[in-house]
C-alpha atoms as a PDB file:
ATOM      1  CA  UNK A   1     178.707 123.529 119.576  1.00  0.00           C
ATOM      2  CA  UNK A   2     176.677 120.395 120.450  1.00  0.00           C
ATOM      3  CA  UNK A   3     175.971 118.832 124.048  1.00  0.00           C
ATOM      4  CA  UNK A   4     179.120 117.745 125.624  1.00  0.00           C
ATOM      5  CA  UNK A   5     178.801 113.932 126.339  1.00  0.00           C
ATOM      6  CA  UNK A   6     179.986 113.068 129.721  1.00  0.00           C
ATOM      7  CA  UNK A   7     181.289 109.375 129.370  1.00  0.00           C
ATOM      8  CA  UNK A   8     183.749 110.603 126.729  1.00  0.00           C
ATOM      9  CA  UNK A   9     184.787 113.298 129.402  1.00  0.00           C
ATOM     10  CA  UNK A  10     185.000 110.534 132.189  1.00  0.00           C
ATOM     11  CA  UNK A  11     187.683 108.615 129.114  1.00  0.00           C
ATOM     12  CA  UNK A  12     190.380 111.933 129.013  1.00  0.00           C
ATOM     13  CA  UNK A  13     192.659 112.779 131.660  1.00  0.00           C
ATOM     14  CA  UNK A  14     193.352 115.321 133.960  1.00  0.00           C
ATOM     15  CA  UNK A  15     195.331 117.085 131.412  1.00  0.00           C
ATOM     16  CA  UNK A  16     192.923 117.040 128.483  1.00  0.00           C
ATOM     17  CA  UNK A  17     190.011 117.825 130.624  1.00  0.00           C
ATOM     18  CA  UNK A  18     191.803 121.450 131.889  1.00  0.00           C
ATOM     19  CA  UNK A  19     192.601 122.236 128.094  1.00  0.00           C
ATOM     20  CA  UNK A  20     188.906 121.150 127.359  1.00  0.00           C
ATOM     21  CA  UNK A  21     187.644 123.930 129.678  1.00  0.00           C
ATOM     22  CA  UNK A  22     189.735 126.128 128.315  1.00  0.00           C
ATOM     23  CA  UNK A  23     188.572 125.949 125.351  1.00  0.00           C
ATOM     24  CA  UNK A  24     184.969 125.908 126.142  1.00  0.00           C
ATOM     25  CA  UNK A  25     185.960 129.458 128.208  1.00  0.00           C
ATOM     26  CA  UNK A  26     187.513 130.681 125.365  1.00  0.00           C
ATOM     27  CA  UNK A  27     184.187 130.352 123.499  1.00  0.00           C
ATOM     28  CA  UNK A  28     182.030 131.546 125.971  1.00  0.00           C
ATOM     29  CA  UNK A  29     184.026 134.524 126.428  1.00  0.00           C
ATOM     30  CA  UNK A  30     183.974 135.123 122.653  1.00  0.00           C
ATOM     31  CA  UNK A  31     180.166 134.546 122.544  1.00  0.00           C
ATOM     32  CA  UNK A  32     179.821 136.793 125.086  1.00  0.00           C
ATOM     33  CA  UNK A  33     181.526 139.776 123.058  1.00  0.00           C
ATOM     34  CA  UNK A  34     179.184 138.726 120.423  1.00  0.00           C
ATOM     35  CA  UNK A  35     176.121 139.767 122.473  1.00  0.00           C
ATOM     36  CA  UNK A  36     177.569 142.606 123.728  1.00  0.00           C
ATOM     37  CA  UNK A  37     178.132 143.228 120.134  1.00  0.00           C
ATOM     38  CA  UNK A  38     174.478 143.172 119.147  1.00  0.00           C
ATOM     39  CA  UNK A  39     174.650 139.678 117.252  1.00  0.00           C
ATOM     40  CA  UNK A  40     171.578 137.662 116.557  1.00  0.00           C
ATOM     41  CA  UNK A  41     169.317 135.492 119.057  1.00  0.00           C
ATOM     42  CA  UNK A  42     170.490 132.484 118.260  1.00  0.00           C
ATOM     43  CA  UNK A  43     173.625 133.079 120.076  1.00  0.00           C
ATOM     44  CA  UNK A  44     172.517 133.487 123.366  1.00  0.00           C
ATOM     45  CA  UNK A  45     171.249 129.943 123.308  1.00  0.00           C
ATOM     46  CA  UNK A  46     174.379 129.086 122.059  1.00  0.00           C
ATOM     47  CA  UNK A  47     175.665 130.495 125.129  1.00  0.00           C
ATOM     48  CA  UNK A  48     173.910 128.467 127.653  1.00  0.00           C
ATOM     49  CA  UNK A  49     174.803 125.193 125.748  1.00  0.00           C
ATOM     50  CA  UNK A  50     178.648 126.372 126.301  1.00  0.00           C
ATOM     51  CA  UNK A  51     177.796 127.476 130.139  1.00  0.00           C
ATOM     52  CA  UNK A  52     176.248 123.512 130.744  1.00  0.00           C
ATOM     53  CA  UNK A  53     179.153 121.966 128.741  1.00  0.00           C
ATOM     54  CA  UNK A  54     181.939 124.077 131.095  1.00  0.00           C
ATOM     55  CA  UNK A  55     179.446 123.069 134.141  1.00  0.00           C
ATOM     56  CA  UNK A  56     180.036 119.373 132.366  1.00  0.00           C
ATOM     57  CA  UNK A  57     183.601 119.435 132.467  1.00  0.00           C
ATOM     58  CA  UNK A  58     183.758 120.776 135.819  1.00  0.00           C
ATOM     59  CA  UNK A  59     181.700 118.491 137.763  1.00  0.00           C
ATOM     60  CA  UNK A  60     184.229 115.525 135.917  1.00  0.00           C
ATOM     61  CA  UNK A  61     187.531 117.186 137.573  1.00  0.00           C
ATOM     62  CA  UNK A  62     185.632 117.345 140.651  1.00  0.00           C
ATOM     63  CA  UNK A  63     184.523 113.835 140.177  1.00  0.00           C
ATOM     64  CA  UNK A  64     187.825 112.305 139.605  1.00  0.00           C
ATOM     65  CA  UNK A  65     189.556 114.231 142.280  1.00  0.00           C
ATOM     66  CA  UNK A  66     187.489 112.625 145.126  1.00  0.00           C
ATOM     67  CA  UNK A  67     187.914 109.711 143.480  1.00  0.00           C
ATOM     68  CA  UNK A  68     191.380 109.773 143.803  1.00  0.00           C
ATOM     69  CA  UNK A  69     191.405 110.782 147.119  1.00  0.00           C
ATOM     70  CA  UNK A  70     188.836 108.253 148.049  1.00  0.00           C
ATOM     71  CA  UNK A  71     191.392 105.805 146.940  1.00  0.00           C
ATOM     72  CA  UNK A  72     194.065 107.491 149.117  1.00  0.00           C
ATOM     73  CA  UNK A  73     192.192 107.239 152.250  1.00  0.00           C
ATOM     74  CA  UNK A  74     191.020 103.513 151.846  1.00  0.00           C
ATOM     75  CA  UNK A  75     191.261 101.166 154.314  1.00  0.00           C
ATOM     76  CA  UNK A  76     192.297 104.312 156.624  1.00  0.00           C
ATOM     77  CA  UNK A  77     191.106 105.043 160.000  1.00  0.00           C
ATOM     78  CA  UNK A  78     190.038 108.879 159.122  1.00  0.00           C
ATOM     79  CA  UNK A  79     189.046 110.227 156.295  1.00  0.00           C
ATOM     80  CA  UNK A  80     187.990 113.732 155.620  1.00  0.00           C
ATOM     81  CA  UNK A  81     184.592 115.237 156.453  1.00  0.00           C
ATOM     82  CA  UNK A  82     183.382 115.545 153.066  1.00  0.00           C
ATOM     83  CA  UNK A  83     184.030 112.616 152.125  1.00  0.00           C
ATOM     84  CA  UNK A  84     182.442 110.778 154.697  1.00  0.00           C
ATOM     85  CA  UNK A  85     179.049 109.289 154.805  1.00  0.00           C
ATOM     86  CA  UNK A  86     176.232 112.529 154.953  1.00  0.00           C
ATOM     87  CA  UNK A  87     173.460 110.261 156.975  1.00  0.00           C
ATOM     88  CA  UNK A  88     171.836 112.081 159.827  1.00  0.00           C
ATOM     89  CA  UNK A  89     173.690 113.754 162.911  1.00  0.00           C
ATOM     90  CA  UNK A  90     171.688 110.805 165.172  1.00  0.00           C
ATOM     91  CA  UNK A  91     172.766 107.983 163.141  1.00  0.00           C
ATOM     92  CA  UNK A  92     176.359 108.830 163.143  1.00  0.00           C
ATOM     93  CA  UNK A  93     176.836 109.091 166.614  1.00  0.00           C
ATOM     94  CA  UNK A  94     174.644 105.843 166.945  1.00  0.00           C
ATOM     95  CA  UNK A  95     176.630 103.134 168.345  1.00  0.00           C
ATOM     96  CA  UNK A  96     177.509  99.905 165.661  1.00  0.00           C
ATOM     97  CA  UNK A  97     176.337  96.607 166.254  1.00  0.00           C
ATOM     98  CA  UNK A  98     179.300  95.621 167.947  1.00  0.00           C
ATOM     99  CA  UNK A  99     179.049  98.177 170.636  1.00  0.00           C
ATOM    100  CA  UNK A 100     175.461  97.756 171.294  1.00  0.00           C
ATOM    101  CA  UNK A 101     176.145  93.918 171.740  1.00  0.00           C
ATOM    102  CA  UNK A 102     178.745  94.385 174.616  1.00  0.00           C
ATOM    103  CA  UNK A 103     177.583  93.513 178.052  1.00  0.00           C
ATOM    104  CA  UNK A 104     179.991  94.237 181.424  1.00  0.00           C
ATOM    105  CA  UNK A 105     181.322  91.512 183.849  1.00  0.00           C
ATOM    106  CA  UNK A 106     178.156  91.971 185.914  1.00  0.00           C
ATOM    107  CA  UNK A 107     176.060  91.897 182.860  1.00  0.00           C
ATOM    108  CA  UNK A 108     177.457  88.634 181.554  1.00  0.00           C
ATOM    109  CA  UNK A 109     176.529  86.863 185.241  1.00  0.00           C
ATOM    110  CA  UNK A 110     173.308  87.922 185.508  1.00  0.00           C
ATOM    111  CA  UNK A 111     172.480  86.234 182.235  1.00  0.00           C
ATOM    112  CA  UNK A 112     173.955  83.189 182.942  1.00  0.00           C
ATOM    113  CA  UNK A 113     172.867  83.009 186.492  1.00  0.00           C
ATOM    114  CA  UNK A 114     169.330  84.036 186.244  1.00  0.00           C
ATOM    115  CA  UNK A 115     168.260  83.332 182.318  1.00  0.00           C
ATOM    116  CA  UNK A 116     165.082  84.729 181.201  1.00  0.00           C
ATOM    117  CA  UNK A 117     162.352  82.644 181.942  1.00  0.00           C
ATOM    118  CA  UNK A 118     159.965  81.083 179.919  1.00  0.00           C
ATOM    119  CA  UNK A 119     156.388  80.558 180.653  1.00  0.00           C
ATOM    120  CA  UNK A 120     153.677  77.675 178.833  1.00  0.00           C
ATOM    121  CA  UNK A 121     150.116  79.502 178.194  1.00  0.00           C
ATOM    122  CA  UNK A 122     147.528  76.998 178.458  1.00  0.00           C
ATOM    123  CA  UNK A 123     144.662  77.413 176.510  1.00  0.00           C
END
C-alpha cells in the first residue's frame, strides 16, 4: 500500500475517515501475523508505511475535531485550555494595550495640569 495523501484525507468525512482507519488496522494487524509468521523482509517495511498512514488518518480526526470546536467557541468569552494560545506564562498574564493605557482620576490631572516639559538645546 502506497503513502496515504493527506489533502484527499482532509476531502472525506468523519465517517469515511473512521472506516479508513479501520481498514488500515485491519492490515496492519494482518501484516503483523505475517511477521510473526516468518514472511519475507519486505513486509516489515510494508508495515511502517501502514503504521505512518494510520498515524495520517489520525492526526486528520484530530485535526477536524478542534476545528469544529474552534468554531463552537468563536466569538466566546472562554475557550478551553488547549485550545488557547501556547505563548509564554509571562506574556499571558501581560496586560493588553488597553489596560496598560488606563490612567486613574489623579493620573489624568497631573497630566493635564503639569504636562511634560520641553526643553531647546542650544548648540
Amino acid at each position: 500500500m502506497a503513502k496515504v495523501k493527506v489533502a484527499e484525507l482532509r476531502e472525506k468525512s468523519a465517517a469515511e475517515l473512521t472506516q479508513t482507519l479501520d481498514q488500515y488496522k485491519r492490515e496492519l494487524l494482518d501484516l503483523k501475523v505475517q511477521q510473526v509468521a516468518g514472511a519475507a523482509a519486505a513486509k516489515s517495511s510494508k508495515i511502517r508505511d501502514v503504521r505512518r498512514n494510520i498515524a495520517r488518518v489520525l492526526t486528520v480526526i484530530t485535526q477536524q475535531a478542534r476545528n469544529e470546536v474552534r468554531a463552537q467557541y468563536a466569538g466566546k468569552k472562554y475557550i478551553p485550555k488547549d485550545l488557547r494560545a501556547k505563548k509564554t506564562r509571562a506574556l499571558r498574564r501581560a496586560l493588553t494595550k488597553s489596560e496598560l493605557a488606563r490612567t486613574t482620576e489623579r493620573q489624568q490631572k497631573k497630566q493635564v495640569h503639569f504636562p511634560r516639559r520641553q526643553y531647546a538645546i542650544k548648540a
